[in-house]
Protein backbone atom coordinates (compact mmCIF):
# COMPACT_ATOMS: atom_id res chain seq x y z
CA UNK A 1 159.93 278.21 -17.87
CA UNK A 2 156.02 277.56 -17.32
CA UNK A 3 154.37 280.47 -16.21
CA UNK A 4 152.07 279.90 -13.21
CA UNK A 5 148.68 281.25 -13.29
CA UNK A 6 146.40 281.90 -10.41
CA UNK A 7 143.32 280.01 -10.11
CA UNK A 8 141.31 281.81 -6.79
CA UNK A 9 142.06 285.23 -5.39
CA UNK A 10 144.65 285.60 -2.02
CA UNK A 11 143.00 285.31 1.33
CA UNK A 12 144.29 288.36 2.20
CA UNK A 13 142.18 289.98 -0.95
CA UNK A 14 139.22 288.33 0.49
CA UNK A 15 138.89 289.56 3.63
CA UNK A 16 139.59 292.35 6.01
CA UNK A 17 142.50 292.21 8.22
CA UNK A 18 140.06 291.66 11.05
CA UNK A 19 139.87 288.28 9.54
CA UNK A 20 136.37 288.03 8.01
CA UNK A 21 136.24 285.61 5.00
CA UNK A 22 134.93 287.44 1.94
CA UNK A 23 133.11 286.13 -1.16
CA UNK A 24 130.21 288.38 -1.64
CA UNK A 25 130.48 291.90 -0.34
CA UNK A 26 128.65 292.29 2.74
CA UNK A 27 126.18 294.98 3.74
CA UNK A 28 129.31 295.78 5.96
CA UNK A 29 132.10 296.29 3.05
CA UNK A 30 129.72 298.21 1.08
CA UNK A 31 129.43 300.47 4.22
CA UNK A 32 133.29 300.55 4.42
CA UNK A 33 133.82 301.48 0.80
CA UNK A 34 131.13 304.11 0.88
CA UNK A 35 132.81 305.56 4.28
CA UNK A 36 136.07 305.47 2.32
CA UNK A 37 135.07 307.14 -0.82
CA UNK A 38 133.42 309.90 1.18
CA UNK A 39 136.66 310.63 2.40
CA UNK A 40 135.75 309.18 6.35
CA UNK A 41 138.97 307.68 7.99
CA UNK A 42 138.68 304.50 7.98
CA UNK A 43 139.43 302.04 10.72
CA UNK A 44 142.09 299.35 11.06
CA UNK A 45 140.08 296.94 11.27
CA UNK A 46 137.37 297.99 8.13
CA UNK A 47 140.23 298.24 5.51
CA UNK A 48 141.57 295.64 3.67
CA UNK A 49 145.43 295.48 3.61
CA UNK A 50 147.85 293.57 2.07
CA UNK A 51 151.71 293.35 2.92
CA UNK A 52 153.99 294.99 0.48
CA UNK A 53 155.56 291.85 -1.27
CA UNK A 54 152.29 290.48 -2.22
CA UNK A 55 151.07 294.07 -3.89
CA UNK A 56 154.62 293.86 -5.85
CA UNK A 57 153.86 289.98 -6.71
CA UNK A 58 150.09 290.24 -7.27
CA UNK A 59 149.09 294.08 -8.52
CA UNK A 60 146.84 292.57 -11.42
CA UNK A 61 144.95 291.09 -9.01
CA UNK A 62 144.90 294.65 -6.17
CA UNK A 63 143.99 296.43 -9.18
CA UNK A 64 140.57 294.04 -9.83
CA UNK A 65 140.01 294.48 -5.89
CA UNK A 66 140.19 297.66 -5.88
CA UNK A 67 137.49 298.24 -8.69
CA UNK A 68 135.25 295.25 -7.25
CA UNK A 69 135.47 296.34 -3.10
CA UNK A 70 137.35 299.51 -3.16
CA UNK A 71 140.54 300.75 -1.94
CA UNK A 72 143.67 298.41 -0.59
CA UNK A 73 146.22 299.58 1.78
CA UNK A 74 150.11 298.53 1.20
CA UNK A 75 151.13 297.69 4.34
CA UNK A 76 155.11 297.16 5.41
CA UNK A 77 156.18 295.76 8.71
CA UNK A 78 152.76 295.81 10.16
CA UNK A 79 152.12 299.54 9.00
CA UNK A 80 149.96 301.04 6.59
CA UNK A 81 152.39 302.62 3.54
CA UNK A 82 150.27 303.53 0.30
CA UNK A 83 146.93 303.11 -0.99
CA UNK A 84 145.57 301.99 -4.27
CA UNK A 85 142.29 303.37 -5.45
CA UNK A 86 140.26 303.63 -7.87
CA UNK A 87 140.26 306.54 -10.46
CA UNK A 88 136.66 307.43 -9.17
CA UNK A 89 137.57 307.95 -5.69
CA UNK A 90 140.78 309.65 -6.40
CA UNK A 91 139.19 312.21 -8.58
CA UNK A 92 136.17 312.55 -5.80
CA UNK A 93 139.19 313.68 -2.95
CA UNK A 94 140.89 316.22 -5.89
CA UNK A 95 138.11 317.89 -7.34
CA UNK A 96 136.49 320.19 -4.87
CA UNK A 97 139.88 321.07 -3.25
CA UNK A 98 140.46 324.67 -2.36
CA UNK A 99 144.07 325.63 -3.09
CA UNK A 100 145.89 326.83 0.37
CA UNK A 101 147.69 329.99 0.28
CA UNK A 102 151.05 328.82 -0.38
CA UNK A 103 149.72 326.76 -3.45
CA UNK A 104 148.06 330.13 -5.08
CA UNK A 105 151.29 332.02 -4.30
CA UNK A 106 153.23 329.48 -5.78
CA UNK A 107 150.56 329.45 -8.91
CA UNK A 108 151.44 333.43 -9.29
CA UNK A 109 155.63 333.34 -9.35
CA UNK A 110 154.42 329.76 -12.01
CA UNK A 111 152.41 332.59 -13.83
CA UNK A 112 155.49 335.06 -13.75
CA UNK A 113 158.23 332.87 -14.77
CA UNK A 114 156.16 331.35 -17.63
CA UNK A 115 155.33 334.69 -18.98
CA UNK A 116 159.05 335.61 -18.95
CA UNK A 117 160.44 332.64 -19.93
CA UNK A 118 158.23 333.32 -23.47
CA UNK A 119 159.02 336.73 -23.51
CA UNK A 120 162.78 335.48 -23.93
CA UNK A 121 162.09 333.42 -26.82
CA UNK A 122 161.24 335.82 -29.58
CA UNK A 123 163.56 336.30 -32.47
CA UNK A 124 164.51 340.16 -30.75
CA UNK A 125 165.96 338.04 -27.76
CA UNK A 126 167.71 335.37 -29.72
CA UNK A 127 169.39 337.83 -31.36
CA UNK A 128 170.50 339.68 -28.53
CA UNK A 129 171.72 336.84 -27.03
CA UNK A 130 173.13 335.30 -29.88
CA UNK A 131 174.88 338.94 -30.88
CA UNK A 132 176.01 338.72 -27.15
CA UNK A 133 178.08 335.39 -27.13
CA UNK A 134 179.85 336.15 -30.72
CA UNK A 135 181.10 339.65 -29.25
CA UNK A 136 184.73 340.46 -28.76
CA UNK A 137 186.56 341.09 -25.46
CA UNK A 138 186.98 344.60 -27.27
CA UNK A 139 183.51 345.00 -27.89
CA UNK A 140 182.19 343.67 -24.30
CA UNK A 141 184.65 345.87 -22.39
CA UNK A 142 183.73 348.80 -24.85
CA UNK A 143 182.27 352.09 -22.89
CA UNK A 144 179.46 353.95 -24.22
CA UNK A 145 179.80 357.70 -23.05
């Protein structure tokens, strides 16, 4: 079975879905990437999109638009689904992200049930355990007075 390469990029990589033909990047995708990156909603028609079956077909070639023009929206039945970006962008939205309550609470009990799961595996609690499962009815049901 040949395998068939791909000579030129898709149209749809190319340009916006407002239809603009790409090429070079204009002063007006450099102004969309930049609004992007700084974490500015971008509009419908200043994103580039591409329908789902051609991201599953073609992600070699999302992946080099993304790092040459910035991020690419997945799009399914006419609606935006996922985004691929770049590494440098992604870190840029996670870095300087204050946890919400519920995320520090839920960093505490993380704290908690780490410390006691380690507690439970020293040799002392092994044993116990261990001494535990190999007891006797006799010896379980035994009453210490």
């Amino acid at each position: 079975m040949a395998r068939r390469t791909l000579k030129s990029r898709p149209k749809s990589l190319d340009r916006t879905k407002a239809g603009r033909s790409g090429g070079k990047r204009s002063g007006r995708d450099a102004a969309v990437s930049e609004t992007v990156a700084r974490g500015a909603v971008a509009t419908r028609s200043e994103r580039r999109c591409v329908p789902a079956t051609q991201a599953k077909n073609r992600f070699g070639e999302i992946l080099q638009a993304v790092r040459d023009s910035g991020p690419v929206f997945i799009e399914r039945h006419g609606q935006a689904q996922a985004v691929v970006l770049g590494i440098d962008a992604y870190n840029k939205l996670t870095a300087n992200r204050e946890r919400t309550p519920q995320e520090r609470e839920l960093d505490y009990w993380t704290r908690e049930f780490n410390s006691l799961h380690a507690r439970m595996q020293s040799n002392q609690a092994r044993q116990a355990v261990d001494a535990l499962f190999s007891a006797t009815d006799a010896e379980l049901n035994r009453r210490d007075s």
